[in-house]
Protein backbone atom coordinates (compact mmCIF):
# COMPACT_ATOMS: atom_id res chain seq x y z
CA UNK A 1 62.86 43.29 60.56
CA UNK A 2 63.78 46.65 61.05
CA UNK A 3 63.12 49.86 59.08
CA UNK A 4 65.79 52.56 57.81
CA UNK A 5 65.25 56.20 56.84
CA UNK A 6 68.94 57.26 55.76
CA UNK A 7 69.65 61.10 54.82
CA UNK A 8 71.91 61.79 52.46
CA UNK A 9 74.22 64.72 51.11
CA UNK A 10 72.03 65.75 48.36
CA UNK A 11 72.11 63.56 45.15
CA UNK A 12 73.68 65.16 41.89
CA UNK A 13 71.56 63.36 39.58
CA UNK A 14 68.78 59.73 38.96
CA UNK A 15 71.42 57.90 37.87
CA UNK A 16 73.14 58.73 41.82
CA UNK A 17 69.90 57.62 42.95
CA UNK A 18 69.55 53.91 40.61
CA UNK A 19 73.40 53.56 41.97
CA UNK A 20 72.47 53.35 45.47
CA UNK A 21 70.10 51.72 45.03
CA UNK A 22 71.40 49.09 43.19
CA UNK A 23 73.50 48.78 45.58
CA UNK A 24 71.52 48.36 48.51
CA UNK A 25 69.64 45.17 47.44
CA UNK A 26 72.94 43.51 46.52
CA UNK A 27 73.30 43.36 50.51
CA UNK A 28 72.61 40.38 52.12
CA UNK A 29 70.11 41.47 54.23
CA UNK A 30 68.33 43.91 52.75
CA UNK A 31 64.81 43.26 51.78
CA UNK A 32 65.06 43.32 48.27
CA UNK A 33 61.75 45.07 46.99
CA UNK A 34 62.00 47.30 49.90
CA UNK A 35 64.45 49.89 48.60
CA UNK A 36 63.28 53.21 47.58
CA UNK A 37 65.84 56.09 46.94
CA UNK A 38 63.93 59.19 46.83
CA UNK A 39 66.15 61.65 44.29
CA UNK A 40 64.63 65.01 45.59
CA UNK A 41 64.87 64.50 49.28
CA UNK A 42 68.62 62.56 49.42
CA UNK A 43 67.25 59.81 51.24
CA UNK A 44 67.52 55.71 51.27
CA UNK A 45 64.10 53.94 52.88
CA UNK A 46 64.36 50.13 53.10
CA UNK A 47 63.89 47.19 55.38
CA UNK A 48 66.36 44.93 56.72
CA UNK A 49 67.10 41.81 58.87
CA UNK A 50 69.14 42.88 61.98
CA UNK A 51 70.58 39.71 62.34
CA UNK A 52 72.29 39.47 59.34
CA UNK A 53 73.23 43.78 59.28
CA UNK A 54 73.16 46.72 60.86
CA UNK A 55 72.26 50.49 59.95
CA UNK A 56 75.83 51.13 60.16
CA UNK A 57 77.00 47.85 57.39
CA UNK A 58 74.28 49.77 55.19
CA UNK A 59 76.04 53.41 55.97
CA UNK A 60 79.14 51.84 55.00
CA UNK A 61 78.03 50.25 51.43
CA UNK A 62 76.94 53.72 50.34
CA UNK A 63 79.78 55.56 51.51
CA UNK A 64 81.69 53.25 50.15
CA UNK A 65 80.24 54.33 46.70
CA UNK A 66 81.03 57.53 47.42
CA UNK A 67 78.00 59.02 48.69
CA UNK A 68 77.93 61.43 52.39
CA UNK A 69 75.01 59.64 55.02
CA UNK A 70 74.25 62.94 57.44
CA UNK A 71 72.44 60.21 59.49
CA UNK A 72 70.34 57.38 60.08
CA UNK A 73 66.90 56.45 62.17
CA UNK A 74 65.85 52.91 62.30
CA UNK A 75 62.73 51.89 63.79
């Protein structure tokens, strides 16, 4: 398992925030209970199995919705 700090453009509003996150446990993947946008910093925390995705399938998903990633660190 892996761990993801994304950065984001800044959020407009919660319901931006519920969106992504949302979202990111639909992914297969994604540790489901792990996802935690925080609204006033514009950033995505979550875990994920890199065998089934990477930082960048996650990157994708929420640009996808619309949304800017500045960048990504995964540890």
């Amino acid at each position: 398992m892996k761990k993801a700090t994304i950065q984001l453009e800044t959020l407009a509003c919660p319901s931006c925030a519920l969106k992504i996150e949302g979202a990111a446990k639909f992914l297969d993947g994604v540790v489901k209970d792990s996802v935690k946008v925080l609204f006033n910093s514009s950033k995505v925390k979550l875990d994920f199995d890199e065998e089934k995705l990477s930082v960048e399938d996650i990157e994708k998903a929420i640009t996808a919705l619309g949304y800017e990633v500045i960048k990504s660190q995964v540890k």
